[in-house]
C-alpha atoms as a PDB file:
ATOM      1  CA  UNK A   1       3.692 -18.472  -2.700  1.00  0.00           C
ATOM      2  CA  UNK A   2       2.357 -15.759  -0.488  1.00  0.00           C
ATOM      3  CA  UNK A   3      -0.007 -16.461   2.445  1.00  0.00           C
ATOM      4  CA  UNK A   4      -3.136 -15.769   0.785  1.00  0.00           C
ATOM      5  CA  UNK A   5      -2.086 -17.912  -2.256  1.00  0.00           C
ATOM      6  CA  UNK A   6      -2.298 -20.927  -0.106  1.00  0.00           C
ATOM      7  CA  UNK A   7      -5.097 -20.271   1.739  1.00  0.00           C
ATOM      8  CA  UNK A   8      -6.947 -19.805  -2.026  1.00  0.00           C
ATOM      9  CA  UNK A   9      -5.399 -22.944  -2.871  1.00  0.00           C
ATOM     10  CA  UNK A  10      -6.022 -24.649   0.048  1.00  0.00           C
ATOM     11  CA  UNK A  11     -10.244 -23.734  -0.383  1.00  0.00           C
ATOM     12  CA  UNK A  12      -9.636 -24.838  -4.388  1.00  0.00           C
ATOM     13  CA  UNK A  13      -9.980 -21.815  -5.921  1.00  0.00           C
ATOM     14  CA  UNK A  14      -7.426 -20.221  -8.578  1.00  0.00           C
ATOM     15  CA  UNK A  15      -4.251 -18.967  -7.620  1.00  0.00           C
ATOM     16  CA  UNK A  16      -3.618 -15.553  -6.685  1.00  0.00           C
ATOM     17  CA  UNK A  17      -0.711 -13.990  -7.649  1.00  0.00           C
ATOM     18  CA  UNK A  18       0.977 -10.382  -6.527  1.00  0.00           C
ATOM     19  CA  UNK A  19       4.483  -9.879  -8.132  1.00  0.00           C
ATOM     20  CA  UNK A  20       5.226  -9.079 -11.645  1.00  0.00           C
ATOM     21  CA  UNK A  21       7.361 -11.635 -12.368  1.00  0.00           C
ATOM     22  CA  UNK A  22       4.386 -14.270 -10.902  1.00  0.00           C
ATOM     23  CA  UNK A  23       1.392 -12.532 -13.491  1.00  0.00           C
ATOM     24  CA  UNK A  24       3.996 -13.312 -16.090  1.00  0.00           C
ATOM     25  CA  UNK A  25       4.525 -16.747 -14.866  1.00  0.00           C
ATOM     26  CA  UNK A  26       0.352 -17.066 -15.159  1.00  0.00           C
ATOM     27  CA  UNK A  27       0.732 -16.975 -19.108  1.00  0.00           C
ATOM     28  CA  UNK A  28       3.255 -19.537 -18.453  1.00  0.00           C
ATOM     29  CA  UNK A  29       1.485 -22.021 -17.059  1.00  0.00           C
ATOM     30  CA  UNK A  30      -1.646 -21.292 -16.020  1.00  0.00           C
ATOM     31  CA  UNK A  31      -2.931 -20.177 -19.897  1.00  0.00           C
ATOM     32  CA  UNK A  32      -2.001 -23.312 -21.522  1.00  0.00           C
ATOM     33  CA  UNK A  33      -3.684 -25.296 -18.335  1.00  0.00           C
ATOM     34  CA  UNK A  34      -6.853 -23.832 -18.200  1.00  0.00           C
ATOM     35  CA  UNK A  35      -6.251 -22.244 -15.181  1.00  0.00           C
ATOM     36  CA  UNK A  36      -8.010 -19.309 -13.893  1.00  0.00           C
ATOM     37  CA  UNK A  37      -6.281 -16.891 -11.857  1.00  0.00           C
ATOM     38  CA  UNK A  38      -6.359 -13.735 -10.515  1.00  0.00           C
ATOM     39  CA  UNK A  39      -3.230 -10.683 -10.275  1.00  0.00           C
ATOM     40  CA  UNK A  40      -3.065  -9.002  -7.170  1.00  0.00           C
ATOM     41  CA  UNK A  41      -1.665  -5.182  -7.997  1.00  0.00           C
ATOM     42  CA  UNK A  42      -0.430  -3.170  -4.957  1.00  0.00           C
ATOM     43  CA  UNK A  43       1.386  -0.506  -6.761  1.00  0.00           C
ATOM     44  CA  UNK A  44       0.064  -0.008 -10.285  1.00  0.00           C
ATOM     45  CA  UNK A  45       3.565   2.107 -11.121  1.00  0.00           C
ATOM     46  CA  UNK A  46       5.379  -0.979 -11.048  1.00  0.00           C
ATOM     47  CA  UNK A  47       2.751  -2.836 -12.827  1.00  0.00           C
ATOM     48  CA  UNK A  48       4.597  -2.080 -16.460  1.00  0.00           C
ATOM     49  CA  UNK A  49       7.863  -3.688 -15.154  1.00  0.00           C
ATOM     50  CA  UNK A  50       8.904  -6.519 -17.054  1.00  0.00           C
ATOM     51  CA  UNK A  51      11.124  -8.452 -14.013  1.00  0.00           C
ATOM     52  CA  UNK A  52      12.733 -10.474 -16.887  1.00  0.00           C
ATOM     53  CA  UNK A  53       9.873 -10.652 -19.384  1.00  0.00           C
ATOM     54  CA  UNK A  54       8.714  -8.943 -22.215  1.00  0.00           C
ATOM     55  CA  UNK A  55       5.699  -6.184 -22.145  1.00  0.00           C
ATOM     56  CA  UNK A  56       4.056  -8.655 -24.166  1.00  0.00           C
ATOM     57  CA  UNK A  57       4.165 -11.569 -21.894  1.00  0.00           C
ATOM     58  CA  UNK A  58       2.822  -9.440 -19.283  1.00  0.00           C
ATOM     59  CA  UNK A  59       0.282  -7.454 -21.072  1.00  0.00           C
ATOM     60  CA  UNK A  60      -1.079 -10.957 -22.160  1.00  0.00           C
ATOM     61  CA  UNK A  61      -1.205 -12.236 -18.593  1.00  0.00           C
ATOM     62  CA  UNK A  62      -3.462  -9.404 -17.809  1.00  0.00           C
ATOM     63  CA  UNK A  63      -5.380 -10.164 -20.709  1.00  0.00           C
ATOM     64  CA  UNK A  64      -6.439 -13.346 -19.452  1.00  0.00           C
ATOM     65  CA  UNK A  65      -6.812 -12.591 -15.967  1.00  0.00           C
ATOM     66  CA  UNK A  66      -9.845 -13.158 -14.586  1.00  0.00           C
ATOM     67  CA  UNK A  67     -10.079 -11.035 -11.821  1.00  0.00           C
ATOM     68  CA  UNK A  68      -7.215  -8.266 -10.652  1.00  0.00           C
ATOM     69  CA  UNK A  69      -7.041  -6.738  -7.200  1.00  0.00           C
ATOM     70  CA  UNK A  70      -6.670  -3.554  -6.673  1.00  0.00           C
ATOM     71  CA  UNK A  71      -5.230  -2.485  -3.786  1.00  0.00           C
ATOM     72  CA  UNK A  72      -6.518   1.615  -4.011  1.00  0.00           C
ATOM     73  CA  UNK A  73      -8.102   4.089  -6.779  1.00  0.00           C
ATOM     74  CA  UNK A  74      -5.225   5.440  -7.802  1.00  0.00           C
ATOM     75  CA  UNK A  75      -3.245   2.155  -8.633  1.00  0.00           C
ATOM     76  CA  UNK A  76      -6.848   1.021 -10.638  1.00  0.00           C
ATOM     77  CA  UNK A  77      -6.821   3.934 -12.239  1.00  0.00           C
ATOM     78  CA  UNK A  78      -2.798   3.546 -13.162  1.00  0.00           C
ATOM     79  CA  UNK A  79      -3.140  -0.401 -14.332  1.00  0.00           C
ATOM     80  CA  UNK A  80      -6.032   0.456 -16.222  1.00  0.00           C
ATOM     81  CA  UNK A  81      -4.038   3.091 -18.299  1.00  0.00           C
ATOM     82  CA  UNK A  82      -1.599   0.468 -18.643  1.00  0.00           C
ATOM     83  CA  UNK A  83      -4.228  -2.489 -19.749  1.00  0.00           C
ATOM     84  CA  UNK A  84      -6.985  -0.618 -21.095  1.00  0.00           C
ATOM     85  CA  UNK A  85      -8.932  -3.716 -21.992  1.00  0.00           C
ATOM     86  CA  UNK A  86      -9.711  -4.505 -18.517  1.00  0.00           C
ATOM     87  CA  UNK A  87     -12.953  -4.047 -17.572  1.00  0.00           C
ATOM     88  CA  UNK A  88     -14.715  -2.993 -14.567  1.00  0.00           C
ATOM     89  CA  UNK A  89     -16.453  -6.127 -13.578  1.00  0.00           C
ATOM     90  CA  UNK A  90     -12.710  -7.862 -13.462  1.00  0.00           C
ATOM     91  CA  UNK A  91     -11.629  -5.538 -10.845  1.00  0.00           C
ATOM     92  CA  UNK A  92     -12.159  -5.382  -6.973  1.00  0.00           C
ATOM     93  CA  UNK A  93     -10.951  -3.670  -4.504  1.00  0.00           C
ATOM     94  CA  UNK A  94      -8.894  -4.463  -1.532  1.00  0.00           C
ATOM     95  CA  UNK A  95      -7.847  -2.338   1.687  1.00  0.00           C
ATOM     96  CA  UNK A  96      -5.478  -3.524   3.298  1.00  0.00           C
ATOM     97  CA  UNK A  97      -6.002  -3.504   7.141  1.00  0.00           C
ATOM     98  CA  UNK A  98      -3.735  -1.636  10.040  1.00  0.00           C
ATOM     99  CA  UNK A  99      -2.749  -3.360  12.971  1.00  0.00           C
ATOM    100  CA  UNK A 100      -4.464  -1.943  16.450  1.00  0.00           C
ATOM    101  CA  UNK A 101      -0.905  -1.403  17.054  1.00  0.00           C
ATOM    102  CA  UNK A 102      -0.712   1.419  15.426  1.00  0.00           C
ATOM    103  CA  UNK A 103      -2.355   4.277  17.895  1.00  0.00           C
ATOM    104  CA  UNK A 104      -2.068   6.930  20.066  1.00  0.00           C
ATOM    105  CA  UNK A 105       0.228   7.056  23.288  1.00  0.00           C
ATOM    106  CA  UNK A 106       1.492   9.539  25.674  1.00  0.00           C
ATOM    107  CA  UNK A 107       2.471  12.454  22.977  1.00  0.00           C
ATOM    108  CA  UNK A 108       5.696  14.328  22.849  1.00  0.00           C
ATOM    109  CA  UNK A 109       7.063  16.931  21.102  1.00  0.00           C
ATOM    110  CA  UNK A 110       8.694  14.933  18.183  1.00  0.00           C
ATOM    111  CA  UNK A 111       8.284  14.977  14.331  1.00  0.00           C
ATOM    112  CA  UNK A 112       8.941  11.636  13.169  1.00  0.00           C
ATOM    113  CA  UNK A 113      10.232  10.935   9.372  1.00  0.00           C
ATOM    114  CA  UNK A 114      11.058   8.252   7.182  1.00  0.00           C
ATOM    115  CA  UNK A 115      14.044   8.485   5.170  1.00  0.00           C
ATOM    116  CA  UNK A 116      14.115   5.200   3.298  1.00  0.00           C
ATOM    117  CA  UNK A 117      12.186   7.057   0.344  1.00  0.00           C
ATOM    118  CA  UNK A 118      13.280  10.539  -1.461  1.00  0.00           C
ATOM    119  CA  UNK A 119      16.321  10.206   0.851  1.00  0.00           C
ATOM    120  CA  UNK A 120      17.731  13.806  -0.318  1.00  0.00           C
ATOM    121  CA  UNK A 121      14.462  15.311   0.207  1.00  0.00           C
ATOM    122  CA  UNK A 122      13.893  14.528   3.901  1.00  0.00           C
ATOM    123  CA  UNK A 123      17.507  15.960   4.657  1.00  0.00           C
ATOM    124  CA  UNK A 124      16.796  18.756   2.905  1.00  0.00           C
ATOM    125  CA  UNK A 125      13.335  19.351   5.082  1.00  0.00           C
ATOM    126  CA  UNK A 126      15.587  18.532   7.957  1.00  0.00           C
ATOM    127  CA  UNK A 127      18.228  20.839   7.084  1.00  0.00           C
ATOM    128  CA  UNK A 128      15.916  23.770   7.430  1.00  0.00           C
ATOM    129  CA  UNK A 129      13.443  22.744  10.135  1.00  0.00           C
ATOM    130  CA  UNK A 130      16.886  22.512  11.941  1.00  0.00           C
ATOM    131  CA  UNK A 131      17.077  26.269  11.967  1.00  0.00           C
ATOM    132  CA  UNK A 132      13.191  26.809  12.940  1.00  0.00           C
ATOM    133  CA  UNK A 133      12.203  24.308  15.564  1.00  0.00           C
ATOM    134  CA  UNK A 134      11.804  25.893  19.553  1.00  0.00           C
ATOM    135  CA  UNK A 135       9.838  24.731  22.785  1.00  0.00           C
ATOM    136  CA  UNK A 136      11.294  21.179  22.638  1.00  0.00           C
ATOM    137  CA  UNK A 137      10.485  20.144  19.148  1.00  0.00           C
ATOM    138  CA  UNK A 138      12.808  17.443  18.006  1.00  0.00           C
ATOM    139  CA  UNK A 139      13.176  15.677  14.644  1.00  0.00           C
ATOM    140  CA  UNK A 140      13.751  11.689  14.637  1.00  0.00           C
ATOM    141  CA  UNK A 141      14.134   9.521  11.875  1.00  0.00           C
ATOM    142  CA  UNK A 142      12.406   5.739  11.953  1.00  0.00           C
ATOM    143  CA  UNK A 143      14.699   3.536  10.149  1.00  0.00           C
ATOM    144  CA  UNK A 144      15.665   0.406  10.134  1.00  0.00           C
ATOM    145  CA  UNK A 145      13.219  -1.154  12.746  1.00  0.00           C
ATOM    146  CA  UNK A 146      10.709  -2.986  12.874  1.00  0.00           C
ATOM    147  CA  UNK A 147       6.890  -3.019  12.596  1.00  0.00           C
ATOM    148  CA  UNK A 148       6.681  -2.660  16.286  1.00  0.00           C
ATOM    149  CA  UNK A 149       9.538  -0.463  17.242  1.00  0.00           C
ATOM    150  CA  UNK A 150       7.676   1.914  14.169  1.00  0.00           C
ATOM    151  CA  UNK A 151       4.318   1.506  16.040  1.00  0.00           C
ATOM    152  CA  UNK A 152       6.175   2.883  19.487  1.00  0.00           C
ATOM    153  CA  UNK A 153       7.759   5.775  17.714  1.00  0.00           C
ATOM    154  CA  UNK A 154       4.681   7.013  15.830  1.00  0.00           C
ATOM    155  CA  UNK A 155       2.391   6.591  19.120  1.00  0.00           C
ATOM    156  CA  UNK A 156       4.854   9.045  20.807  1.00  0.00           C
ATOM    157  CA  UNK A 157       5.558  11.678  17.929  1.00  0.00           C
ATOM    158  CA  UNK A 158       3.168  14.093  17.709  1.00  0.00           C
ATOM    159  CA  UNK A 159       3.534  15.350  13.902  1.00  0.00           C
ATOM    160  CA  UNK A 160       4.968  12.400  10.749  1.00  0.00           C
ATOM    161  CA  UNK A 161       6.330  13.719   7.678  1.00  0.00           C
ATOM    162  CA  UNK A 162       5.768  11.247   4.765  1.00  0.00           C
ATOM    163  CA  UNK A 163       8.277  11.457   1.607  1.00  0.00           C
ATOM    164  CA  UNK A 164       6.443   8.950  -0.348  1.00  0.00           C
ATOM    165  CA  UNK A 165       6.500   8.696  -3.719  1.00  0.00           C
ATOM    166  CA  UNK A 166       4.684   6.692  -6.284  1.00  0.00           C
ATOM    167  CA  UNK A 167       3.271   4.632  -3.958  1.00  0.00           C
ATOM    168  CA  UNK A 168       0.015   2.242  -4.584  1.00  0.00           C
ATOM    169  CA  UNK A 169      -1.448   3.505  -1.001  1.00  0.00           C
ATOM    170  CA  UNK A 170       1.217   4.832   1.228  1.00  0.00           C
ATOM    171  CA  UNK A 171       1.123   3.124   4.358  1.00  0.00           C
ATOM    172  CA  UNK A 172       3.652   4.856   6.529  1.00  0.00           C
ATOM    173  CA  UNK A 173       1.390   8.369   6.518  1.00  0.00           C
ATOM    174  CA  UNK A 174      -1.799   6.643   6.961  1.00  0.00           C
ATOM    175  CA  UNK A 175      -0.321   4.279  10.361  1.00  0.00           C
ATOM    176  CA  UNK A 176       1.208   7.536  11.505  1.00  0.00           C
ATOM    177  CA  UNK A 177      -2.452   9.118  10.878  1.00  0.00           C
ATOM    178  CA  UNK A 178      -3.951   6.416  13.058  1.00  0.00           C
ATOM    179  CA  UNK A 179      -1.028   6.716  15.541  1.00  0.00           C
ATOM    180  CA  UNK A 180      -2.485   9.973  16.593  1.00  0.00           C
ATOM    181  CA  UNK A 181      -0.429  12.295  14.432  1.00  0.00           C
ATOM    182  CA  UNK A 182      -0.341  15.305  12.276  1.00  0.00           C
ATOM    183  CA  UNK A 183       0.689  14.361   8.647  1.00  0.00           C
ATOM    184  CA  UNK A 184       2.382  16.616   6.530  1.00  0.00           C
ATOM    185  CA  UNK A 185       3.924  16.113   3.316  1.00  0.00           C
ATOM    186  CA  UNK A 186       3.693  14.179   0.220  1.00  0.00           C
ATOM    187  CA  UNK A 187       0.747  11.411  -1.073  1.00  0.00           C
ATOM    188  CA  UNK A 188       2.776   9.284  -3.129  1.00  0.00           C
ATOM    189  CA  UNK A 189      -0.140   9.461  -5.373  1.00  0.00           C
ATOM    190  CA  UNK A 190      -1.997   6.437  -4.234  1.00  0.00           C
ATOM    191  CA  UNK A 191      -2.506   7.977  -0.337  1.00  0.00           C
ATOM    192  CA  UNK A 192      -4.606  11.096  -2.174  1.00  0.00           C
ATOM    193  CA  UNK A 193      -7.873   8.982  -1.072  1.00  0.00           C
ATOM    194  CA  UNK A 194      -7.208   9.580   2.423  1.00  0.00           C
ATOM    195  CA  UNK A 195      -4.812  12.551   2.516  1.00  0.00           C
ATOM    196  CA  UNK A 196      -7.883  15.058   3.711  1.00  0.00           C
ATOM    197  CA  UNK A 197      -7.894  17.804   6.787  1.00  0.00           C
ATOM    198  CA  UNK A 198      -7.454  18.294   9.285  1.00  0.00           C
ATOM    199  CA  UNK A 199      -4.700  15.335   9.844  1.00  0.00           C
ATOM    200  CA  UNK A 200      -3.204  15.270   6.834  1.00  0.00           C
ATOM    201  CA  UNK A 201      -1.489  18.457   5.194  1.00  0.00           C
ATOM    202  CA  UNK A 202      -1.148  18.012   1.444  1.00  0.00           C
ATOM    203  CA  UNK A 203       2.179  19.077   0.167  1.00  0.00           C
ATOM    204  CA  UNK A 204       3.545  19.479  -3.625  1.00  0.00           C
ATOM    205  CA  UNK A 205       6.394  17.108  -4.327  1.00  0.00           C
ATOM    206  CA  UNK A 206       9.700  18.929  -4.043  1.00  0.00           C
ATOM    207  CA  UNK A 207       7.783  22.002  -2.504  1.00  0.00           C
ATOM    208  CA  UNK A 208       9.790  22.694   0.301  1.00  0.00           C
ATOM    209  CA  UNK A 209       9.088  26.249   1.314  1.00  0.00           C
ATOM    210  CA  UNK A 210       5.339  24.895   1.333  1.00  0.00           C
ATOM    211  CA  UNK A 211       6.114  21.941   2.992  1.00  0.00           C
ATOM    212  CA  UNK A 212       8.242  23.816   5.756  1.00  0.00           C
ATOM    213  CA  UNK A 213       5.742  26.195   6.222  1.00  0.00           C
ATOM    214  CA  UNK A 214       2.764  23.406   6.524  1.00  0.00           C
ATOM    215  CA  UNK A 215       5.175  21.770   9.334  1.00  0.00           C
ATOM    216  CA  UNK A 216       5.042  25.761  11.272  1.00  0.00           C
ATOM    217  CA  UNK A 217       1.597  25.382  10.761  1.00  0.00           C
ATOM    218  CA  UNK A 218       1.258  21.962  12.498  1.00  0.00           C
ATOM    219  CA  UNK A 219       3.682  22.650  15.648  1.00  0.00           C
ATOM    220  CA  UNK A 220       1.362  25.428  16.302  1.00  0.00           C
ATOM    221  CA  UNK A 221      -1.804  23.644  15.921  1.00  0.00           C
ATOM    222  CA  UNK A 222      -0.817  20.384  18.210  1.00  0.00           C
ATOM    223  CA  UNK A 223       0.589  23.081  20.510  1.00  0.00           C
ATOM    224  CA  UNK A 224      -3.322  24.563  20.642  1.00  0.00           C
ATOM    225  CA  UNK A 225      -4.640  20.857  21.327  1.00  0.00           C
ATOM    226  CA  UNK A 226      -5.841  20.003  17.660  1.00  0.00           C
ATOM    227  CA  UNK A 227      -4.746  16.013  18.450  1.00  0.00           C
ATOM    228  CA  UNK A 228      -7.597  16.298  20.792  1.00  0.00           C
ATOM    229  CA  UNK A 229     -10.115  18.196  19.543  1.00  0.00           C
ATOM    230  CA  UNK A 230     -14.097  15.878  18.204  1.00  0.00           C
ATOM    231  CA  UNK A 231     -13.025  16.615  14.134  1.00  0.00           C
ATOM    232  CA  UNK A 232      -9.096  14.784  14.242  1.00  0.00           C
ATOM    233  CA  UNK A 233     -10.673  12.328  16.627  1.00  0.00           C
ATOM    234  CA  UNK A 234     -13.595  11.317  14.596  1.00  0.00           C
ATOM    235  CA  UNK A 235     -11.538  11.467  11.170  1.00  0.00           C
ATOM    236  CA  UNK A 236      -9.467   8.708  12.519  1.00  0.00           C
ATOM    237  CA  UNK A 237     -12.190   6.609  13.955  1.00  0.00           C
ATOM    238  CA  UNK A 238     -12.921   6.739  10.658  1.00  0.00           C
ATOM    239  CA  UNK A 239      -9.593   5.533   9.273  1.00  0.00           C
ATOM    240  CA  UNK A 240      -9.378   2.527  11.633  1.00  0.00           C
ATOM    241  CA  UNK A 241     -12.862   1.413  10.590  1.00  0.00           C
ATOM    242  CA  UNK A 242     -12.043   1.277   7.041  1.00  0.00           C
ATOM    243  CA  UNK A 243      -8.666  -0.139   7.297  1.00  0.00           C
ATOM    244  CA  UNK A 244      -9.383  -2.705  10.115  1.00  0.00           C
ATOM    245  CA  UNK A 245      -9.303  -6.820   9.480  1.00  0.00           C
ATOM    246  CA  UNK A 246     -13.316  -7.173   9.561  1.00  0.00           C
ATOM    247  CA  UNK A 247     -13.292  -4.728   6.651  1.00  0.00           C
ATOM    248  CA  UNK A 248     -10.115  -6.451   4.718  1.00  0.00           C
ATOM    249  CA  UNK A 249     -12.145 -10.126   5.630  1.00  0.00           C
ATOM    250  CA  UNK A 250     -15.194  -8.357   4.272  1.00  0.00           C
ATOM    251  CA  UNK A 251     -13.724  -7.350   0.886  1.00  0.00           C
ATOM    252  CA  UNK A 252     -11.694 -10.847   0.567  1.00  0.00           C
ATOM    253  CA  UNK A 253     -14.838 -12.956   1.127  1.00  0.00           C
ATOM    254  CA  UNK A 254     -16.630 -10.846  -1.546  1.00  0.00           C
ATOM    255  CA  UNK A 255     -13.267 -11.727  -3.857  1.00  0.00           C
ATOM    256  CA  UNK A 256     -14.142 -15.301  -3.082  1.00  0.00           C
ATOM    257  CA  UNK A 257     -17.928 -15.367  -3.223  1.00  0.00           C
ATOM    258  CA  UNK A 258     -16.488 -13.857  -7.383  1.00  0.00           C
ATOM    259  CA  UNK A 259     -14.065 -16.711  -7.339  1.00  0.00           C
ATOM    260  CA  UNK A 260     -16.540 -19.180  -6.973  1.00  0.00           C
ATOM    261  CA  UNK A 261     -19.173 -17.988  -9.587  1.00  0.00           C
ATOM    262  CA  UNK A 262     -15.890 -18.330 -12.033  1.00  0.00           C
ATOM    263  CA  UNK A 263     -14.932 -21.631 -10.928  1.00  0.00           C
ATOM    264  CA  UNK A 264     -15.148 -24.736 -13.336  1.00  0.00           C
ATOM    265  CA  UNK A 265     -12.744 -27.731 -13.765  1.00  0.00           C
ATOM    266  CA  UNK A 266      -9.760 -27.223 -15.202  1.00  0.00           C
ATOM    267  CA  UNK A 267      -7.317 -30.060 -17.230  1.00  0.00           C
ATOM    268  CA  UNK A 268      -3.734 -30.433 -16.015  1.00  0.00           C
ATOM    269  CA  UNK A 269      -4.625 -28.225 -13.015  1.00  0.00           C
ATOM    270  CA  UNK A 270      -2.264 -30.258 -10.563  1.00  0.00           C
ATOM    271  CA  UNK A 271       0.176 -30.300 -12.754  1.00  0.00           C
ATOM    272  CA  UNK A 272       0.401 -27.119 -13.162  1.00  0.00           C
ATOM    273  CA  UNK A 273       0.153 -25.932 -10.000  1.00  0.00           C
ATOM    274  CA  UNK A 274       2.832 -28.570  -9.055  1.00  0.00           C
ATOM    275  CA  UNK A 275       5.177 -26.436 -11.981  1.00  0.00           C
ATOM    276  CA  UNK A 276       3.952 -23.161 -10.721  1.00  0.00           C
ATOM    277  CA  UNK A 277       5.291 -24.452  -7.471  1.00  0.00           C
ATOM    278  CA  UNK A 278       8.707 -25.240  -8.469  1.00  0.00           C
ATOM    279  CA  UNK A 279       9.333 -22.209 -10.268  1.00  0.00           C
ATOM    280  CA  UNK A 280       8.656 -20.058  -7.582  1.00  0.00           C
ATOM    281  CA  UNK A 281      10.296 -21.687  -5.047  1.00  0.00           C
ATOM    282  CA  UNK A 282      13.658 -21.840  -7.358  1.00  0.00           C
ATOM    283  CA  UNK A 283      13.431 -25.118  -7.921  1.00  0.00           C
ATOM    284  CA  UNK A 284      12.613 -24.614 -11.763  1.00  0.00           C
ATOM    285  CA  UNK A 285      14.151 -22.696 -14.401  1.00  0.00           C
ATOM    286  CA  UNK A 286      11.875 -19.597 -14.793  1.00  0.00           C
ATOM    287  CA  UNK A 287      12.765 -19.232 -17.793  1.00  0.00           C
ATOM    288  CA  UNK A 288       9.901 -17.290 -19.999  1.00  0.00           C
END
């Protein structure tokens, strides 16, 4: 189980699940328990995927979820598409925090990209920013690292071009955003909450005389001082404050002040949770 499954179990309330395969596993066992539970959705386009069981087993696991996380709008907006018998009271919101890491250093002239995601697309961009970039500018690709090596690179770029692309929130343009740069490029759908002006620059997926244009645009306004200037600075004050760990504590203690109204005793429970256990740890069959 993940982290904050066991610290849910370790207080006694229901388990919390996150993967696909793990709601479906909640019908499994959970259901004919009495269990409650909740279903933790960070990308509601990946919320239809069956990871070995039928749409049916997983639309019923939803069904008799009590609560469901939602990590932004767009992805409660997407599930509830998918199961539209949920209703509002079941869902709650959850922002995931940014660690401090992730902020400004001593700036350079560098556009920073990810290329993990709509690989042919950022070679493409590259291909023809190749031809346009003067004064220094220089393209580097993050891949491959990790968290902190990421942290370094976006503190020193200046400008991040996200790629994403059907994402539940789009992390990578919102750290770069709080690492002090210019973001230009795609929302990935869930990132449209925070994808505003003047850091972020909006671009149509698989618009790329927009998008190379928007970059132009960005080299000359970080050459005129915008990373400095009261609006970007206040904008991501703003950004840290609502994606810092008081604010994801916050909304988690109001999931399990709702956890506890819900709670009541349940047969079988250890049981259960002792099958749950084993199934998710391989040491079961998993079969549905």
């Amino acid at each position: 189980m993940s982290n904050h499954s066991q610290w849910l179990t370790s207080i006694r309330a229901p388990i919390s699940w996150s993967s696909r395969k793990s709601a479906a596993l909640a019908k499994k066992f959970c259901v004919p328990a009495g269990l409650r539970y909740a279903i933790f959705v960070q990308n509601g386009y990946l919320a239809h995927q069956d990871a070995g069981f039928g749409r049916d087993v997983l639309s019923e696991a939803y069904r008799r979820a009590n609560l469901v996380l939602s990590i932004s709008e767009d992805t409660t907006a997407v599930t509830r598409l998918l199961y539209p018998f949920l209703e509002d009271r079941q869902i709650l919101r959850l922002t995931l925090s940014v660690p401090p890491m992730f902020s400004p250093g001593v700036k350079q002239r560098l556009i920073a990209y990810m290329p993990r995601k709509l690989r042919e697309h950022a070679q493409r961009v590259r291909l023809y920013l190749e031809q346009l970039l003067q004064n220094g500018w220089q393209l580097q690709a993050i891949d491959g690292v990790g968290e902190e090596e990421v942290a370094a690179a976006l503190a020193r770029s200046s400008i991040f071009l996200s790629f994403s692309e059907l994402e539940g929130y789009g992390l990578p343009p919102l750290e770069a955003a709080l690492a002090g740069n210019l973001v230009v490029g795609y929302t990935g759908q869930g990132g449209r909450e925070f994808f505003a002006p003047p850091l972020f620059r909006p671009v149509e997926n698989g618009d790329f005389l927009s998008y190379v244009a928007e970059v132009q645009r960005a080299i000359v306004d970080v050459e005129a001082g915008v990373l400095g200037t009261t609006e970007v600075e206040q904008q991501r004050a703003r950004l840290a404050r609502m994606h810092s760990g008081q604010r994801e504590t916050e909304e988690l203690a109001r999931f399990i002040a709702r956890v506890r109204l819900l709670m009541t005793p349940a047969p079988a429970a250890e049981t259960a949770l002792s099958n749950v256990g084993q199934v998710l740890h391989g040491r079961g069959s998993g079969a549905a």
